[in-house]
Protein backbone atom coordinates (compact mmCIF):
# COMPACT_ATOMS: atom_id res chain seq x y z
CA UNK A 1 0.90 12.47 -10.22
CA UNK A 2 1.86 10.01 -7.48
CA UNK A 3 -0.08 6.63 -9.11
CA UNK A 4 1.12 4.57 -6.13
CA UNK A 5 -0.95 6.52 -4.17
CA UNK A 6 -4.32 6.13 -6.30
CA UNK A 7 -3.40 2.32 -5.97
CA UNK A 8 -3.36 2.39 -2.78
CA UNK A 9 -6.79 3.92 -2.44
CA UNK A 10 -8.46 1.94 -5.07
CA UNK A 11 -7.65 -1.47 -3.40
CA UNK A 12 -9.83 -0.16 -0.42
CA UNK A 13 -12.17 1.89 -2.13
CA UNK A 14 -14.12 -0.40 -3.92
CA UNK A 15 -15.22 -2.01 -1.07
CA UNK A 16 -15.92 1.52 1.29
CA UNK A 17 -19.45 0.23 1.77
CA UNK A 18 -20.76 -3.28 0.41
CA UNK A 19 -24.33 -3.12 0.45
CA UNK A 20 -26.12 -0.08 -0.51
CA UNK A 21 -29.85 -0.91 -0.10
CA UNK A 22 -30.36 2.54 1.73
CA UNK A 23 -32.92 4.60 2.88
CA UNK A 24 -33.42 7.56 1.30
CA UNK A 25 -32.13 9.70 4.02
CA UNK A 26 -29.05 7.47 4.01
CA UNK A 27 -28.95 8.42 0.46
CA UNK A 28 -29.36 12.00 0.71
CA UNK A 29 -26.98 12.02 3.69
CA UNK A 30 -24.39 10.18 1.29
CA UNK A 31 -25.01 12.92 -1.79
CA UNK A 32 -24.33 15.91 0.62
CA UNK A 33 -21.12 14.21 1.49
CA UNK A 34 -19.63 13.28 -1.79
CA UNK A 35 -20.74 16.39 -3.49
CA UNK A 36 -18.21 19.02 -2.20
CA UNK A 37 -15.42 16.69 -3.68
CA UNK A 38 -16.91 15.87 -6.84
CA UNK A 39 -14.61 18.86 -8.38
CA UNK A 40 -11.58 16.81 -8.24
CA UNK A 41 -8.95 15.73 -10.96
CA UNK A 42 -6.93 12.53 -10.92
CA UNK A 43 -4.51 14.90 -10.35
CA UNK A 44 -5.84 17.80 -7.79
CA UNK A 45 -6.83 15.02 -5.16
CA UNK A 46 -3.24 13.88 -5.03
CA UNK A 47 -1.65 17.41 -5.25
CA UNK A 48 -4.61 18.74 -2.92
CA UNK A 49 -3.73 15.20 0.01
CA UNK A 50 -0.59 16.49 -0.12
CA UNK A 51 0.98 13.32 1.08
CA UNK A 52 -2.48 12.24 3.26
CA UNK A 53 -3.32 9.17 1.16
CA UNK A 54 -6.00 8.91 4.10
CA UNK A 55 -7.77 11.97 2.35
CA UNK A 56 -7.65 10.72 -1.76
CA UNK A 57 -8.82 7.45 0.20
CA UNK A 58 -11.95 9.21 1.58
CA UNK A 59 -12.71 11.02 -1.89
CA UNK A 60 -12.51 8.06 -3.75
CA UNK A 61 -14.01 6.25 -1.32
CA UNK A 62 -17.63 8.47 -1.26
CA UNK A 63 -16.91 8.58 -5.23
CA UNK A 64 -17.13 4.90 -5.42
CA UNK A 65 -20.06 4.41 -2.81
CA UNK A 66 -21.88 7.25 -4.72
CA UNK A 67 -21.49 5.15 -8.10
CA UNK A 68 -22.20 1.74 -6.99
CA UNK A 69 -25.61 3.10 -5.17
CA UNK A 70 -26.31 5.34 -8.63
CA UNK A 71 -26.29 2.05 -10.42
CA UNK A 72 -28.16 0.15 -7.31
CA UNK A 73 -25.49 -2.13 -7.06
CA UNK A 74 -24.63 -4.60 -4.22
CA UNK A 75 -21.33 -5.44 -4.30
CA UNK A 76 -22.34 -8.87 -2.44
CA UNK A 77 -24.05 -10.05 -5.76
CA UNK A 78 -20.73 -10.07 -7.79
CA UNK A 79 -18.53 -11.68 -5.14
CA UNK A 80 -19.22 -13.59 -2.07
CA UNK A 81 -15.95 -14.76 -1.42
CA UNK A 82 -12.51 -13.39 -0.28
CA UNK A 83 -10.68 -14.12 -3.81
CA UNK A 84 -13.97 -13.06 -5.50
CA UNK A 85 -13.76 -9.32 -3.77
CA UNK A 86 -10.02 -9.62 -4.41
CA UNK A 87 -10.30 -10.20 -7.97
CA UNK A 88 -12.76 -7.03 -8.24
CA UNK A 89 -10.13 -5.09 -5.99
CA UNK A 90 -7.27 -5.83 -8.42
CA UNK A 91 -9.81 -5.12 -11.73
CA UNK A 92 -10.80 -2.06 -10.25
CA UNK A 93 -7.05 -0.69 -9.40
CA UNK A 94 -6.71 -1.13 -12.98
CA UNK A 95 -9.48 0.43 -14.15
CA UNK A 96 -8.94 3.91 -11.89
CA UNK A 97 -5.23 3.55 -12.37
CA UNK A 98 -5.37 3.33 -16.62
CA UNK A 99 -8.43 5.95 -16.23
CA UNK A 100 -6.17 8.48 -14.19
CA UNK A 101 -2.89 7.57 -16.56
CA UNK A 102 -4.91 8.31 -19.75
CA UNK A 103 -6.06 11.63 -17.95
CA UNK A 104 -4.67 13.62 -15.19
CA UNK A 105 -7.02 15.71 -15.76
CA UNK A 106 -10.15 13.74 -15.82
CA UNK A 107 -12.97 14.24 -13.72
CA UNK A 108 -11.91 11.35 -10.65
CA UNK A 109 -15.81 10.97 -10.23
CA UNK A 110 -16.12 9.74 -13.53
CA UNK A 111 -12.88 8.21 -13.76
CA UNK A 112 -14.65 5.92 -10.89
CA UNK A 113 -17.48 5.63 -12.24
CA UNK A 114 -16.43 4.34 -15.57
CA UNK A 115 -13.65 1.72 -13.58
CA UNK A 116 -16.74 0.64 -11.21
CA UNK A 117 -18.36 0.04 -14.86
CA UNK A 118 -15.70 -2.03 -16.33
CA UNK A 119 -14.86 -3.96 -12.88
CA UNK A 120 -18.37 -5.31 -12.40
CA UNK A 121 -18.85 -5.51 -16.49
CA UNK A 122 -21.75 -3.12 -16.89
């Protein structure tokens, strides 16, 4: 497994979408699009981008907007400043990257969810 690649993601993905006070079709709308890719591995995203880190940057990317609005988080209420969000950037590359080296195999949606978890110390 390429983990430059998931670090490249994660630094981005954290931040997809920063404030998730939706509406429910907004919601719903958000589900139906992070659903079809919920199936992915640490591993199958990277073999399956084949290179594309634009695509593991989209999975993770609805993976990560999926968990912070599951836990009705705002990402504006745990850093309001450029080396606040950069700080949560860097603890969640850690998080997905040591989630993803423990297990290649892992669920990635979970893999998020738990490195969402530990960044913003839920």
């Amino acid at each position: 497994m390429n983990m430059k690649s998931i670090q490249l993601i994660a630094t981005a993905a954290l931040f997809a979408g920063s404030n998730f006070a939706l509406a429910d079709e907004e919601a719903e709308q958000m589900m139906k699009e992070a659903l079809p890719v919920m199936y992915h591995t640490c591993a199958s995203v990277i073999e399956e981008a084949d290179g594309n880190d634009e695509y593991v940057l989209e999975v993770v990317g609805k993976m990560t907007a999926l968990s912070l609005y599951n836990r009705q988080v705002n990402i504006e209420d745990h850093a309001s400043s450029d080396e606040e969000n950069a700080k949560l950037r860097e603890a969640f590359l850690a998080a997905l990257t040591e989630g993803c080296a423990e297990d290649k195999d892992a669920l990635l949606g979970g893999v998020v969810d738990n490195a969402v978890k530990t960044t913003l110390g839920l």
